[in-house]
C-alpha atoms as a PDB file:
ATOM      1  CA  UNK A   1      91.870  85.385  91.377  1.00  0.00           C
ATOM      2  CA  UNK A   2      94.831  87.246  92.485  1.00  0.00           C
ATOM      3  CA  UNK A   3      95.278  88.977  89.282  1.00  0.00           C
ATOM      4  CA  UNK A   4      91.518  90.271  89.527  1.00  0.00           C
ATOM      5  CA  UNK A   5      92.051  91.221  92.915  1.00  0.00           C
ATOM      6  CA  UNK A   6      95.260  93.127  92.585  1.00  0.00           C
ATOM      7  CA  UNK A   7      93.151  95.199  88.880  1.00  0.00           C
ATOM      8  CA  UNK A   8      90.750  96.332  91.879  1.00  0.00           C
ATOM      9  CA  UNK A   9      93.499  97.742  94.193  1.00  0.00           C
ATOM     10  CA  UNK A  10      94.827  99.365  91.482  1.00  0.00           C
ATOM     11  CA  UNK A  11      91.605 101.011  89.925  1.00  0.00           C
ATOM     12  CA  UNK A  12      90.841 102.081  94.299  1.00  0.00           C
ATOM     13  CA  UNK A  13      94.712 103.561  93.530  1.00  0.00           C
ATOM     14  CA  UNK A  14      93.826 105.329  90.616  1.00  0.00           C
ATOM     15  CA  UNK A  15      90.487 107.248  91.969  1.00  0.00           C
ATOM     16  CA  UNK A  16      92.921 108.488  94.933  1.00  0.00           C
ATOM     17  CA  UNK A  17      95.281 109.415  93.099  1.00  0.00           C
ATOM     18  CA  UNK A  18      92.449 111.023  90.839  1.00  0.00           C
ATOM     19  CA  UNK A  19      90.937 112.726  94.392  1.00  0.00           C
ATOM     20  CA  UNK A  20      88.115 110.649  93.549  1.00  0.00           C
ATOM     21  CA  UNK A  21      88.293 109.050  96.763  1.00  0.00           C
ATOM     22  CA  UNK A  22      89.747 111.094  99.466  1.00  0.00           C
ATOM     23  CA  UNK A  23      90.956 110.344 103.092  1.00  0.00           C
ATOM     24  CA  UNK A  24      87.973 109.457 105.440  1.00  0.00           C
ATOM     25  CA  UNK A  25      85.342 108.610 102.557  1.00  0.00           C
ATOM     26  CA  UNK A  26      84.224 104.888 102.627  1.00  0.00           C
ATOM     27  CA  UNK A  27      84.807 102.347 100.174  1.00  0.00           C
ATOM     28  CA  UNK A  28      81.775 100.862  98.294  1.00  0.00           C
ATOM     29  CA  UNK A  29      80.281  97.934  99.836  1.00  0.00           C
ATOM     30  CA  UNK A  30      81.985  94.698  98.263  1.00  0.00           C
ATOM     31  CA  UNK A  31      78.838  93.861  96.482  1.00  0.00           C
ATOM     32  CA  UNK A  32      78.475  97.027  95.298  1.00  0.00           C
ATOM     33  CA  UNK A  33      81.950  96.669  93.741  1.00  0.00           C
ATOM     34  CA  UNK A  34      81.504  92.937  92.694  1.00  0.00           C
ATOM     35  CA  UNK A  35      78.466  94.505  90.583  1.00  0.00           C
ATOM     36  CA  UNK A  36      80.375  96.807  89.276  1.00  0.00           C
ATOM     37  CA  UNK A  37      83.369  95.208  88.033  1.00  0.00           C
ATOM     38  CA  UNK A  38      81.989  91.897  87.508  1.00  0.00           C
ATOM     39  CA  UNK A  39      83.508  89.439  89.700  1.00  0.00           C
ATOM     40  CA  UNK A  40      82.594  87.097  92.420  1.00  0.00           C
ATOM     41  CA  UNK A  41      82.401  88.383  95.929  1.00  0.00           C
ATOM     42  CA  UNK A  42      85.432  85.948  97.223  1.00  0.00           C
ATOM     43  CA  UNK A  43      87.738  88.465  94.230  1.00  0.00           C
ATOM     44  CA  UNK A  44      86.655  91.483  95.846  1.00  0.00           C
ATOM     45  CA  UNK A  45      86.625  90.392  99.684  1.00  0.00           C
ATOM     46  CA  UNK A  46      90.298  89.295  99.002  1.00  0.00           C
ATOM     47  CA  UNK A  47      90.836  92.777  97.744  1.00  0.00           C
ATOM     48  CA  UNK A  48      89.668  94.378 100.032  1.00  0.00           C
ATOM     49  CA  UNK A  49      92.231  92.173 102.898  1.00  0.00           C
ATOM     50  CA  UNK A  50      94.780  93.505 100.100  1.00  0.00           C
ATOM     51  CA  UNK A  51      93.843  96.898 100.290  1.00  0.00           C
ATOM     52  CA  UNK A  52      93.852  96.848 104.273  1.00  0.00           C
ATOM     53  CA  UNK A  53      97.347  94.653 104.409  1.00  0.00           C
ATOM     54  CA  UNK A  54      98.868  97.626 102.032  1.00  0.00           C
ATOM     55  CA  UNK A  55      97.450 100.829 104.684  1.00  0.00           C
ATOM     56  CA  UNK A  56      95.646 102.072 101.959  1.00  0.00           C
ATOM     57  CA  UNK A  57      91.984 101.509 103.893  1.00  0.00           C
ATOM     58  CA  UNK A  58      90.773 100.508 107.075  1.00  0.00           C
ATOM     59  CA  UNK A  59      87.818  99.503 109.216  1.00  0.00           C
ATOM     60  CA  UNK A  60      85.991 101.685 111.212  1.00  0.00           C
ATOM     61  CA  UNK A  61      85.790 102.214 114.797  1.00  0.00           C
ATOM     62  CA  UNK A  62      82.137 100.714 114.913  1.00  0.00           C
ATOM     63  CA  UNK A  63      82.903  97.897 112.763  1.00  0.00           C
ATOM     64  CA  UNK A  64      80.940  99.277 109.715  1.00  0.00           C
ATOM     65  CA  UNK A  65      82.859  99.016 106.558  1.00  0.00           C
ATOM     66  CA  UNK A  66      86.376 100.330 105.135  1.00  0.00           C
ATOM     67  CA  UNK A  67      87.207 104.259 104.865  1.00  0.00           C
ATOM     68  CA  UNK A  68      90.255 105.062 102.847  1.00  0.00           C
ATOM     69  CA  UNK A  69      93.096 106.011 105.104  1.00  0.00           C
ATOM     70  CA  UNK A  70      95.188 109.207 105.807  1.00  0.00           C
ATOM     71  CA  UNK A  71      98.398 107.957 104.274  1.00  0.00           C
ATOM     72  CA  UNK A  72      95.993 106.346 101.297  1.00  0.00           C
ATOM     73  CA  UNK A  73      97.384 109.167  98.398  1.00  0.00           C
ATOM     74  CA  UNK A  74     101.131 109.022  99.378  1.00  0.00           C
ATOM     75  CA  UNK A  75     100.724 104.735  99.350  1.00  0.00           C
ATOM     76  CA  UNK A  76      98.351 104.777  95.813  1.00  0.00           C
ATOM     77  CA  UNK A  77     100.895 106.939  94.275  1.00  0.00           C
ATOM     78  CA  UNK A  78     103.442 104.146  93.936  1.00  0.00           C
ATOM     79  CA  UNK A  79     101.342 101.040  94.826  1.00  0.00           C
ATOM     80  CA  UNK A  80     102.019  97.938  92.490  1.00  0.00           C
ATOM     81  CA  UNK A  81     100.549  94.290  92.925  1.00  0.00           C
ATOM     82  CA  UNK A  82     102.862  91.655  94.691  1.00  0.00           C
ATOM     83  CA  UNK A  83     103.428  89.905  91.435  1.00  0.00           C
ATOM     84  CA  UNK A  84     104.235  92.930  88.901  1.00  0.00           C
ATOM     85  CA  UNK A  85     107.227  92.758  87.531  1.00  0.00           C
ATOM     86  CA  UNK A  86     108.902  95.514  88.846  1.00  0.00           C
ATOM     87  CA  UNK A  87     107.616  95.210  92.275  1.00  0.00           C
ATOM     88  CA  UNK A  88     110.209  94.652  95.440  1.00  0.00           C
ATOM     89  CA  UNK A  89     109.960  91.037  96.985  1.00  0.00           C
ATOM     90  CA  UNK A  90     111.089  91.426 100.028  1.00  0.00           C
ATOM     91  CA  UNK A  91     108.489  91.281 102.554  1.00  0.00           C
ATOM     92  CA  UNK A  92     109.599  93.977 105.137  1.00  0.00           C
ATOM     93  CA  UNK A  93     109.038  96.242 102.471  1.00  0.00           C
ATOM     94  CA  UNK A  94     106.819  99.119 103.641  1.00  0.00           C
ATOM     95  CA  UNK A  95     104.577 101.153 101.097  1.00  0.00           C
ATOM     96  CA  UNK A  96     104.759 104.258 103.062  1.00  0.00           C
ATOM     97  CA  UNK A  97     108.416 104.248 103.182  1.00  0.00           C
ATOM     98  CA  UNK A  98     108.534 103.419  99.630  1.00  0.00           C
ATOM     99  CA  UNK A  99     106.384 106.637  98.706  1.00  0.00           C
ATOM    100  CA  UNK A 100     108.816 108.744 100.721  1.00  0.00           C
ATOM    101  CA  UNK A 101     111.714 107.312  98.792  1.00  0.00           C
ATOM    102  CA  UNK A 102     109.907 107.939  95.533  1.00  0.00           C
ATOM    103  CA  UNK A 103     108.890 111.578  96.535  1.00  0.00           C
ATOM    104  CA  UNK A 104     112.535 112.252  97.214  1.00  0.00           C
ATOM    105  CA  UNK A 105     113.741 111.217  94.152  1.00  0.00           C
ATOM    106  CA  UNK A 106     111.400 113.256  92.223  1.00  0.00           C
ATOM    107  CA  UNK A 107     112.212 116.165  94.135  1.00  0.00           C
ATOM    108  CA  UNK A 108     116.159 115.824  93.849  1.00  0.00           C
ATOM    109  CA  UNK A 109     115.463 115.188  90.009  1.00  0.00           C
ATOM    110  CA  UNK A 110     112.644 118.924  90.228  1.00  0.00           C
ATOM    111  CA  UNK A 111     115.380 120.498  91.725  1.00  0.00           C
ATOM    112  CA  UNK A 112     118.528 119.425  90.114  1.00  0.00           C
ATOM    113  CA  UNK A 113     117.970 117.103  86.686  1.00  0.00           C
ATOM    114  CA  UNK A 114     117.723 113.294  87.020  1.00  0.00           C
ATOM    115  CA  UNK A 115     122.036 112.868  86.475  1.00  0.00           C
ATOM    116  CA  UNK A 116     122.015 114.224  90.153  1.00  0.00           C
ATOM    117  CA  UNK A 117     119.573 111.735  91.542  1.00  0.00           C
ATOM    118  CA  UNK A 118     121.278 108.778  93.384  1.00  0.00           C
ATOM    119  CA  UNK A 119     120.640 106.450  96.228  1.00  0.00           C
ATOM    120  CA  UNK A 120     123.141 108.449  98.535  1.00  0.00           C
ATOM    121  CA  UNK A 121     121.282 111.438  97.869  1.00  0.00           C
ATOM    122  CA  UNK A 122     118.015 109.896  98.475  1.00  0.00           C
ATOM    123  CA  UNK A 123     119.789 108.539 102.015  1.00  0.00           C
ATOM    124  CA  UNK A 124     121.263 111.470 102.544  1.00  0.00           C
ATOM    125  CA  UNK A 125     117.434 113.093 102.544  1.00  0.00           C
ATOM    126  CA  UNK A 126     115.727 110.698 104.679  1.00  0.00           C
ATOM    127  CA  UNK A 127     118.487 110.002 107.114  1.00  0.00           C
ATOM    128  CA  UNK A 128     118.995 106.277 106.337  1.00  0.00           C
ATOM    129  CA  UNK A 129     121.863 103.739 104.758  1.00  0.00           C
ATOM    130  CA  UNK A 130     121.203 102.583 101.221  1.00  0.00           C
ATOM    131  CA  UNK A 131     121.054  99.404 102.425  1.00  0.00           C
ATOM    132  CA  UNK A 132     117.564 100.191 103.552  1.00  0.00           C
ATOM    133  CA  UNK A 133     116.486 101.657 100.656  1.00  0.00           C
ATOM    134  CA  UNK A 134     117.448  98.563  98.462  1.00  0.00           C
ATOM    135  CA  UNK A 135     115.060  96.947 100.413  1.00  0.00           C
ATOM    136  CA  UNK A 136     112.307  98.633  98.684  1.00  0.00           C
ATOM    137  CA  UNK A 137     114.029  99.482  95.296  1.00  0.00           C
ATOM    138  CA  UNK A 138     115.796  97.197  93.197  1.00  0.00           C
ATOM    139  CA  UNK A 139     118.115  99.369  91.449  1.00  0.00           C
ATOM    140  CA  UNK A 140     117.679 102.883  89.591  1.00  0.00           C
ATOM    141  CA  UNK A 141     115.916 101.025  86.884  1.00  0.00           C
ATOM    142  CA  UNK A 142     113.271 100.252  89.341  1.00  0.00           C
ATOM    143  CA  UNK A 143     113.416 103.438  90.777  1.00  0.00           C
ATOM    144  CA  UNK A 144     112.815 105.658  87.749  1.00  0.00           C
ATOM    145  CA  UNK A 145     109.862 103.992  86.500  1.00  0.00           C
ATOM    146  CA  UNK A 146     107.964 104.252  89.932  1.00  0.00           C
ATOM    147  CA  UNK A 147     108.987 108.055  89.612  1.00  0.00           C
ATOM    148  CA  UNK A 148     107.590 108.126  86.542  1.00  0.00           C
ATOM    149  CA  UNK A 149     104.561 106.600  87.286  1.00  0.00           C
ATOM    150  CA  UNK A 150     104.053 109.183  90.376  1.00  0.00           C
ATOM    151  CA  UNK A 151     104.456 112.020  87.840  1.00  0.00           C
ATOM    152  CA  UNK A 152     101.672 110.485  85.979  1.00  0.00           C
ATOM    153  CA  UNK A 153      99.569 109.807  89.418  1.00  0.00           C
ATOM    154  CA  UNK A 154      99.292 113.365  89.538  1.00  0.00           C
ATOM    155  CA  UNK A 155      97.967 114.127  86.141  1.00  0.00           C
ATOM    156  CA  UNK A 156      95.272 112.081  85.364  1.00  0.00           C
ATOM    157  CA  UNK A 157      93.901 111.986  81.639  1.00  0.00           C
ATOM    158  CA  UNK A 158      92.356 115.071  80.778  1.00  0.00           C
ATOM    159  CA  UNK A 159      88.469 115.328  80.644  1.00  0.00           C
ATOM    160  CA  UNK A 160      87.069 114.311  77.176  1.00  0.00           C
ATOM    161  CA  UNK A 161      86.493 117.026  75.075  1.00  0.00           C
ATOM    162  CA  UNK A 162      83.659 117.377  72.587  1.00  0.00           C
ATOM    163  CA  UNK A 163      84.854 116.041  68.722  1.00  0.00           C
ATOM    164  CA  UNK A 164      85.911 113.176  67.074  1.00  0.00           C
ATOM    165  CA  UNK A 165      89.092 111.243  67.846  1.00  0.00           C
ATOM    166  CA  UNK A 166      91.720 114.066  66.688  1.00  0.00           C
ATOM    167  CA  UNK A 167      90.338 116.392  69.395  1.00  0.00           C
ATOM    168  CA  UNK A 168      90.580 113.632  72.327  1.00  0.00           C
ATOM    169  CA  UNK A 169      94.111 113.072  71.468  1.00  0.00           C
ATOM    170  CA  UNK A 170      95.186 116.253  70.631  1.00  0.00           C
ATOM    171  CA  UNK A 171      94.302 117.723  74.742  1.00  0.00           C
ATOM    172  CA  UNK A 172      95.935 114.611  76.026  1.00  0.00           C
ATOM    173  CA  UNK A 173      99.025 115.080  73.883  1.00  0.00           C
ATOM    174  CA  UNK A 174      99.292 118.544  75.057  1.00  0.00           C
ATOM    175  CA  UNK A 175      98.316 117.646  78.448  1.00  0.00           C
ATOM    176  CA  UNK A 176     101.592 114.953  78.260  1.00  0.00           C
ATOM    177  CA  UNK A 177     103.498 117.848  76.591  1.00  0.00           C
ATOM    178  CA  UNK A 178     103.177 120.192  79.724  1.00  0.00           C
ATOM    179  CA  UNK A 179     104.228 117.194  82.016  1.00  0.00           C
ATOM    180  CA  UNK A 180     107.352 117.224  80.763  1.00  0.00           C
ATOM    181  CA  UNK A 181     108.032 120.987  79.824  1.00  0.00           C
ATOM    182  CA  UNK A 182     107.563 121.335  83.612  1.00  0.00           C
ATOM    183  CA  UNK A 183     109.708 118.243  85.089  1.00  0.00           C
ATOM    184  CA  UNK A 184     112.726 117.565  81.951  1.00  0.00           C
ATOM    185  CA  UNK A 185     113.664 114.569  83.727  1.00  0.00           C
ATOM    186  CA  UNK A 186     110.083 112.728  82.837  1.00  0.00           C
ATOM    187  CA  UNK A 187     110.393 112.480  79.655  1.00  0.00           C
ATOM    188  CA  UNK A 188     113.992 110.256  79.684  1.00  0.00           C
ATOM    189  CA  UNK A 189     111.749 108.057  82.821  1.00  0.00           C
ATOM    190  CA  UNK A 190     109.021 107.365  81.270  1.00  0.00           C
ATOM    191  CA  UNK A 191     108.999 104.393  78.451  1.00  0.00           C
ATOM    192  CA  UNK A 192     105.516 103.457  76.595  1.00  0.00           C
ATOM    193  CA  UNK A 193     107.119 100.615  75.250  1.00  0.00           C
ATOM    194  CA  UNK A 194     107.717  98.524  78.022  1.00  0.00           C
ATOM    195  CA  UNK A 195     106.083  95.188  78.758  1.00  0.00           C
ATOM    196  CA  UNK A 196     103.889  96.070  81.228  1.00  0.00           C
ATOM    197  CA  UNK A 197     103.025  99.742  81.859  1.00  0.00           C
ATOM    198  CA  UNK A 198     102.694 101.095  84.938  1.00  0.00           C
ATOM    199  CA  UNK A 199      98.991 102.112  86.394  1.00  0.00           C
ATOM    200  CA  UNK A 200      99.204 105.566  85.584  1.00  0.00           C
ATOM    201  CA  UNK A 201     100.782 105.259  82.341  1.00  0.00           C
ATOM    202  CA  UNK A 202      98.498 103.032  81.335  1.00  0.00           C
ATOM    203  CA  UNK A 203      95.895 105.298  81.972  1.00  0.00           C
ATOM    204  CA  UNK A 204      96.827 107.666  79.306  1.00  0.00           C
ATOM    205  CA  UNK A 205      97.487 104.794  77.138  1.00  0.00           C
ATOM    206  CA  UNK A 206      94.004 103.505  77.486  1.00  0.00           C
ATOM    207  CA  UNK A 207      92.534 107.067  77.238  1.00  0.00           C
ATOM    208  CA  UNK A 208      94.247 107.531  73.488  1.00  0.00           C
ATOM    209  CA  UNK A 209      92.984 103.730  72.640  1.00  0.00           C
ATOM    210  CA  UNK A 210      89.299 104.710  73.625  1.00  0.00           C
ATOM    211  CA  UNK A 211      89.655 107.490  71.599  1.00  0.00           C
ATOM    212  CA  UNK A 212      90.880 105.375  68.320  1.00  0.00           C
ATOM    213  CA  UNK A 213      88.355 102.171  68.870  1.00  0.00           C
ATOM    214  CA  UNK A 214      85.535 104.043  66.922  1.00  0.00           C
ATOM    215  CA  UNK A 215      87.619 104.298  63.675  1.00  0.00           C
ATOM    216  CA  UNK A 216      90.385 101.908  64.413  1.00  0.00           C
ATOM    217  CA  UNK A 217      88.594  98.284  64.735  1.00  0.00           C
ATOM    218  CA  UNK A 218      92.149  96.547  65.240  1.00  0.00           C
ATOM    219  CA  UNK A 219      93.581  96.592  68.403  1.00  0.00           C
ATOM    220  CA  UNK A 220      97.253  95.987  67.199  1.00  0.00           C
ATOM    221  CA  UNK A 221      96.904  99.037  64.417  1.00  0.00           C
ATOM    222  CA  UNK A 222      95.550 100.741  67.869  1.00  0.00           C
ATOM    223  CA  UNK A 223      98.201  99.807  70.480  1.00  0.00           C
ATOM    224  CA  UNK A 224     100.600 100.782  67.272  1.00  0.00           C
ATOM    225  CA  UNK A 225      99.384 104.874  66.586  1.00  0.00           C
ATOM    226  CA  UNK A 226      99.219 105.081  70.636  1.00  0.00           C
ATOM    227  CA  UNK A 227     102.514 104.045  71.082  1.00  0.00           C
ATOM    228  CA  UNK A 228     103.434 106.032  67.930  1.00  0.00           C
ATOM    229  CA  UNK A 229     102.141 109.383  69.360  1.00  0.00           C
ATOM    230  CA  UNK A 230     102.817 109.311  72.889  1.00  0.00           C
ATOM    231  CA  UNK A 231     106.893 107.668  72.126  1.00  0.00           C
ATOM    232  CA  UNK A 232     106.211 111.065  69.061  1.00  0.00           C
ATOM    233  CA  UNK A 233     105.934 113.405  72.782  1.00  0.00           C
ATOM    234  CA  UNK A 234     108.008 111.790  74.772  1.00  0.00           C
ATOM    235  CA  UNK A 235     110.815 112.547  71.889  1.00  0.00           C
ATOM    236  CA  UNK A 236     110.268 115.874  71.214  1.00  0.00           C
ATOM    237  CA  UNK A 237     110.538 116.737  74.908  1.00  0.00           C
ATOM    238  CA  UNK A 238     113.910 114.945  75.038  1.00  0.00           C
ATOM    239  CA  UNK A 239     115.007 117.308  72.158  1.00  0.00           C
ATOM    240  CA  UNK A 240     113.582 120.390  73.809  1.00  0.00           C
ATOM    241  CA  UNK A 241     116.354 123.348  72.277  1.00  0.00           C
ATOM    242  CA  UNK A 242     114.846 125.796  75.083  1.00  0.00           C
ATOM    243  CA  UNK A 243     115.903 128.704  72.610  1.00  0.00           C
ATOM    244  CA  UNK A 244     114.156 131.835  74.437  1.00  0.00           C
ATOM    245  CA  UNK A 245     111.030 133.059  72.719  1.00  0.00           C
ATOM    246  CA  UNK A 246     110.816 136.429  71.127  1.00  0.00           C
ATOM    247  CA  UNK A 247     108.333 138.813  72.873  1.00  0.00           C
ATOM    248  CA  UNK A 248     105.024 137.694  72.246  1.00  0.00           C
ATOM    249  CA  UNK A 249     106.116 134.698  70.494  1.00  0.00           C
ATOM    250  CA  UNK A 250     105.199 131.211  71.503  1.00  0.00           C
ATOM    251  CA  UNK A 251     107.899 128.910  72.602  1.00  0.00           C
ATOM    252  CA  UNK A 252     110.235 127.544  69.556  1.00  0.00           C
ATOM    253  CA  UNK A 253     109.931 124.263  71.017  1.00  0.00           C
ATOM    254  CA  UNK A 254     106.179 124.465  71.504  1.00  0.00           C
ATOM    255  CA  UNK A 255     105.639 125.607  68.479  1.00  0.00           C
ATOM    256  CA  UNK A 256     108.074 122.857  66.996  1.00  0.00           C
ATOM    257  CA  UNK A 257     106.147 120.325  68.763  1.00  0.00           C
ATOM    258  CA  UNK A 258     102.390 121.908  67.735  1.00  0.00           C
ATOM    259  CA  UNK A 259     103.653 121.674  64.216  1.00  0.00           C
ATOM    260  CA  UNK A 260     105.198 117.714  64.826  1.00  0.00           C
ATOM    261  CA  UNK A 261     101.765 116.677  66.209  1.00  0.00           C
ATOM    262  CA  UNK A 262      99.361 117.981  63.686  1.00  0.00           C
ATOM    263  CA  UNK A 263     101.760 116.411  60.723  1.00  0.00           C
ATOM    264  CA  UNK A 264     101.345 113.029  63.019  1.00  0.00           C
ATOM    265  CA  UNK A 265      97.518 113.009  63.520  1.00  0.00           C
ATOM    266  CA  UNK A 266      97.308 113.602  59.704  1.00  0.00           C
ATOM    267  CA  UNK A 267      99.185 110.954  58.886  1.00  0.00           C
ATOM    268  CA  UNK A 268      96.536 109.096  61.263  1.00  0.00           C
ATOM    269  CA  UNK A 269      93.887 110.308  59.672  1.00  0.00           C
ATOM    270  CA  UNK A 270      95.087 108.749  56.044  1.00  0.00           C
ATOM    271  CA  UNK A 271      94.854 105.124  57.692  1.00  0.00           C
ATOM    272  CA  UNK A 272      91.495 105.875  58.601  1.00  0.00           C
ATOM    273  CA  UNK A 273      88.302 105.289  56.232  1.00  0.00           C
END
């Protein structure tokens, strides 16, 4: 039950994250979401204590249902269930603190690359001993993956275009492209191979699958060519040369990486009937 609870925090995460749900607006009723997700009401009542417990909703002031809370987006952005695997265990760990640490990473690593990012730095920035922030992140490991799953948080899966699979994956590849043209340090954060992907990743993960399932019945040959093309992105902006462009020119590396996709989504298309 926990599990299930904890996938309905997450998907609340996502839509404010997504500005779907925004400070102030209420939550659906918890029959409204047991219909919708398909679960029992005792799942969704015991997310709903979760979602309270974590400050990302509360009741209000007449008593009549849950409204998403002010400090909702900065929580959501870096939420994780109590039993992910990367999660911190201690229990005076505080999600609003943990979103400031997060944000000042990733603006250390905006500013001045990801080499320059450190916990003394991140101290230094909030005015507090690294002891304290050790109580919310368990190493840099730790810390770079809920960056990286932030960065994500604020680009959401593009909207669907119209076409067959090649089109859908073709916007979100350049959508993922222009996340890490604009922050460098991303691309070396972010890993679609890991065990468990983060929420946000895994949104762009699932967004590529949804767009294979018609023509790609398997779900390993699926999981496979997503992996395949996003690790194909993630690469190419780790390799960026930055070589100036001539005037009116594209981009050398943009047009490197144009080139790289459409030879990738061919070869795609030959495993496809």
């Amino acid at each position: 039950m926990a599990r299930i609870a904890a996938n309905i925090v997450a998907d609340v995460c996502r839509r404010i994250t997504a500005g779907e749900l925004r400070p102030g607006d209420p939550l659906p009723t918890g029959r409204d979401i047991a219909r919708e997700q398909d679960v029992s009401v005792s799942v969704v009542y015991h997310a709903l204590a979760r979602l309270r417990q974590d400050g990302l909703a509360e009741r209000a002031p007449d008593g009549t249902g849950l409204y998403i809370t002010e400090r909702a987006p900065a929580i959501a952005a870096t939420w994780r269930p109590p039993n992910w695997r990367g999660a911190p265990r201690r229990e005076d760990a505080d999600p609003l603190y943990l979103a400031q640490v997060v944000r000042t990473a990733i603006d250390i690593a905006d500013a001045d690359g990801l080499a320059t990012m450190s916990m003394r730095r991140i101290g230094e920035r909030l005015n507090t001993a690294n002891v304290t922030i050790s109580k919310h992140v368990q190493g840099r490991a730790h810390l770079l993956t809920l960056m990286a799953d932030a960065a994500f948080a604020e680009h959401p899966p593009p909207q669907r275009p119209a076409g067959d699979w090649r089109a859908q994956l073709e916007i979100l590849y350049r959508h993922q492209w222009q996340m890490y043209r604009a922050r460098p340090w991303l691309a070396e954060a972010v890993w679609f191979r890991r065990p468990q992907l983060c929420p946000h990743e895994a949104a762009h993960a699932e967004y590529a699958a949804a767009a294979l399932e018609p023509v790609v019945p398997a779900a390993p040959t699926r999981a496979n060519l997503v992996a395949t093309a996003a690790n194909y992105v993630r690469g190419s902006a780790m390799n960026l040369d930055r070589l100036p462009a001539e005037s009116g020119e594209d981009e050398p590396d943009t047009v490197a990486f144009e080139s790289g996709l459409q030879r990738l989504l061919d070869g795609f298309a030959r495993l496809i009937p």
